[in-house]
C-alpha atoms as a PDB file:
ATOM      1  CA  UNK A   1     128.218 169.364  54.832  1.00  0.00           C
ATOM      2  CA  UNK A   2     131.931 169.309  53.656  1.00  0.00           C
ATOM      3  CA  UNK A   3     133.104 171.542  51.110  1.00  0.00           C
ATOM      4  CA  UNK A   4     134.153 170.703  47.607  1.00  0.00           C
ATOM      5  CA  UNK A   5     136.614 171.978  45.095  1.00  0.00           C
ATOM      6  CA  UNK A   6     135.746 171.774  41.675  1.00  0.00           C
ATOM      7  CA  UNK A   7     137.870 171.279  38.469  1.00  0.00           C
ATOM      8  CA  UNK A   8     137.528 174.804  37.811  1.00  0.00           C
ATOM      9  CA  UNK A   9     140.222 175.593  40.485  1.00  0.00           C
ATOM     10  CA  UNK A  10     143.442 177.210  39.093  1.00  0.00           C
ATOM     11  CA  UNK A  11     145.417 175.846  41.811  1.00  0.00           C
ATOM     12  CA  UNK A  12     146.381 179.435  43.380  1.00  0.00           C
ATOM     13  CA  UNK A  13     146.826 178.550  46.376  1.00  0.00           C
ATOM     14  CA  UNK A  14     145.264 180.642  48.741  1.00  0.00           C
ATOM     15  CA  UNK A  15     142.573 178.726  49.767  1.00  0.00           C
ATOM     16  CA  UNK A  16     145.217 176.167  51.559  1.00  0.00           C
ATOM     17  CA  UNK A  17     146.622 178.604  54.547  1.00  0.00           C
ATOM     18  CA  UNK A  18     143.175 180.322  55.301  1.00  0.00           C
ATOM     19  CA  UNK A  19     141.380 176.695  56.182  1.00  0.00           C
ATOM     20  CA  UNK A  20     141.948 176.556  60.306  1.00  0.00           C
ATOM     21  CA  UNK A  21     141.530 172.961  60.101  1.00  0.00           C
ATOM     22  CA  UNK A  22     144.263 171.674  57.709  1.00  0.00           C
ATOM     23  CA  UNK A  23     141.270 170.026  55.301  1.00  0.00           C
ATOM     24  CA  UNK A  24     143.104 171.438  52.154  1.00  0.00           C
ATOM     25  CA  UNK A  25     145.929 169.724  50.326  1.00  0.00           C
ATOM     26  CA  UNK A  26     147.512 170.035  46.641  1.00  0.00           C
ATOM     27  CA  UNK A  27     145.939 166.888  45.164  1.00  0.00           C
ATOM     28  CA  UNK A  28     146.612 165.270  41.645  1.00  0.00           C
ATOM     29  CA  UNK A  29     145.723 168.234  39.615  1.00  0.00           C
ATOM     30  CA  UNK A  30     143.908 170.400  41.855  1.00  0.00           C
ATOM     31  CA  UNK A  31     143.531 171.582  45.836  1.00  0.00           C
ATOM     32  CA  UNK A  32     141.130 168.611  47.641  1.00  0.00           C
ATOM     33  CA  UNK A  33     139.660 169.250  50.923  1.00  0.00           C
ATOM     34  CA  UNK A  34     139.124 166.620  53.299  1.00  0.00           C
ATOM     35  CA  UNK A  35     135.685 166.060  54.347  1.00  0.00           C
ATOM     36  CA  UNK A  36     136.777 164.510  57.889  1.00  0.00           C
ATOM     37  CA  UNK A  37     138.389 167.750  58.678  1.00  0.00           C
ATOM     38  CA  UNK A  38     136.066 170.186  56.738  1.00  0.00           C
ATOM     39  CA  UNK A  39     133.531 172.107  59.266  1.00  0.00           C
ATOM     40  CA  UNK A  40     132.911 175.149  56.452  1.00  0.00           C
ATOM     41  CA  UNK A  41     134.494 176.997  59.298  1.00  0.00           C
ATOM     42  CA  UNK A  42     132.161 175.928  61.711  1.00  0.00           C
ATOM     43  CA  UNK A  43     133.623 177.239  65.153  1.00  0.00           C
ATOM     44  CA  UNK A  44     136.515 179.195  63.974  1.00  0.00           C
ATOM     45  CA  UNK A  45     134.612 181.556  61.463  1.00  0.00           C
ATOM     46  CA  UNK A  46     131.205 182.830  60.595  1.00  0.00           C
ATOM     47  CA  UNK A  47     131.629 181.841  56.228  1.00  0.00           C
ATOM     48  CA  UNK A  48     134.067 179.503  54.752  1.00  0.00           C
ATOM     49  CA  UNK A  49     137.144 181.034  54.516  1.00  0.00           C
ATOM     50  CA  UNK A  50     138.538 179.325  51.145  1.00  0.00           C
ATOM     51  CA  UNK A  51     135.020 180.181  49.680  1.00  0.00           C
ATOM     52  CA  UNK A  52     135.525 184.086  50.928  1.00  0.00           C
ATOM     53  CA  UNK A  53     139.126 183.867  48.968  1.00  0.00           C
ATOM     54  CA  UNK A  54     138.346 181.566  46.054  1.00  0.00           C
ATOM     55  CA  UNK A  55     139.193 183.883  43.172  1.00  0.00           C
ATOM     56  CA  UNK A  56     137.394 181.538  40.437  1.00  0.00           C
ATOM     57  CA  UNK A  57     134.770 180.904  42.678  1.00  0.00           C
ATOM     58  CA  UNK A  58     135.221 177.181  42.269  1.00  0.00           C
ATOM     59  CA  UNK A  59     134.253 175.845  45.702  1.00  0.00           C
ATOM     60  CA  UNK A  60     130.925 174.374  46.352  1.00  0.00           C
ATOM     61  CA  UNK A  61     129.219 171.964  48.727  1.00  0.00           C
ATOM     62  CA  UNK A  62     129.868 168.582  48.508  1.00  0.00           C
ATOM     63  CA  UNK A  63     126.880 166.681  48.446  1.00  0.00           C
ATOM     64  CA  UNK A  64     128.074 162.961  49.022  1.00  0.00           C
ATOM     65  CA  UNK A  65     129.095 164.849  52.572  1.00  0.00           C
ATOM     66  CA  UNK A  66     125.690 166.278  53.972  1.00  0.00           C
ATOM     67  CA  UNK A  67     126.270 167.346  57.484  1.00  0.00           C
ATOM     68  CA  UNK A  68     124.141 170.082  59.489  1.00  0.00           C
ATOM     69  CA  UNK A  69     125.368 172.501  61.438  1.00  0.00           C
ATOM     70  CA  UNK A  70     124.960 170.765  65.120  1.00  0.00           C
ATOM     71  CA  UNK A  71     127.459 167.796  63.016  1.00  0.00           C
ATOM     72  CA  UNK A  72     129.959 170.247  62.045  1.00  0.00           C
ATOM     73  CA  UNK A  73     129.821 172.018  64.970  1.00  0.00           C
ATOM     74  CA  UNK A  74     130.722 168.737  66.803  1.00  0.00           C
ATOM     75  CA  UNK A  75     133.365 167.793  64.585  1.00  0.00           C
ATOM     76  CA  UNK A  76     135.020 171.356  65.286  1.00  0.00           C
ATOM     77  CA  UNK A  77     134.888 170.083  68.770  1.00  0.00           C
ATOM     78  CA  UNK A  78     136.404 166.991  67.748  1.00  0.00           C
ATOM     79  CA  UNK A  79     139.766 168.126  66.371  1.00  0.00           C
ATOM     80  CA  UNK A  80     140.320 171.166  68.468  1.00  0.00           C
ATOM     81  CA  UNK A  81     139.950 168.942  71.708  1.00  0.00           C
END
């Protein structure tokens, strides 16, 4: 399942350098992550490393992006070839 950053994000930014896989970008108003490069870490790190920093604690998972860990897992294979 890919993460999810709610509106209660303060737009910090430190969640943005500590994702390995590039899935978090300034959006509109707040930090989005994108759920085709999202793997909650899977592969590079044993928790989510924007939930570890998340000062607000704003980051959730994102439930219209259900994945299990064999998915994410593959997708980590995916984009680090």
């Amino acid at each position: 399942m890919a993460l999810l950053i709610g509106d209660e994000c303060i737009n910090c930014d430190v969640c943005e350098p500590e994702c390995p896989n590039g899935a978090i970008s300034q959006g509109d108003e707040i930090y989005v992550i994108n759920p085709g490069l999202c793997t909650e870490c899977v592969g590079h790190h044993d928790k989510p490393q924007c939930i570890e920093v998340c000062p607000v604690d704003c980051i959730s998972k994102d439930r219209d992006h259900v994945e299990n860990q064999d998915a994410l897992y593959s997708k980590y294979l995916r984009l680090t070839g």
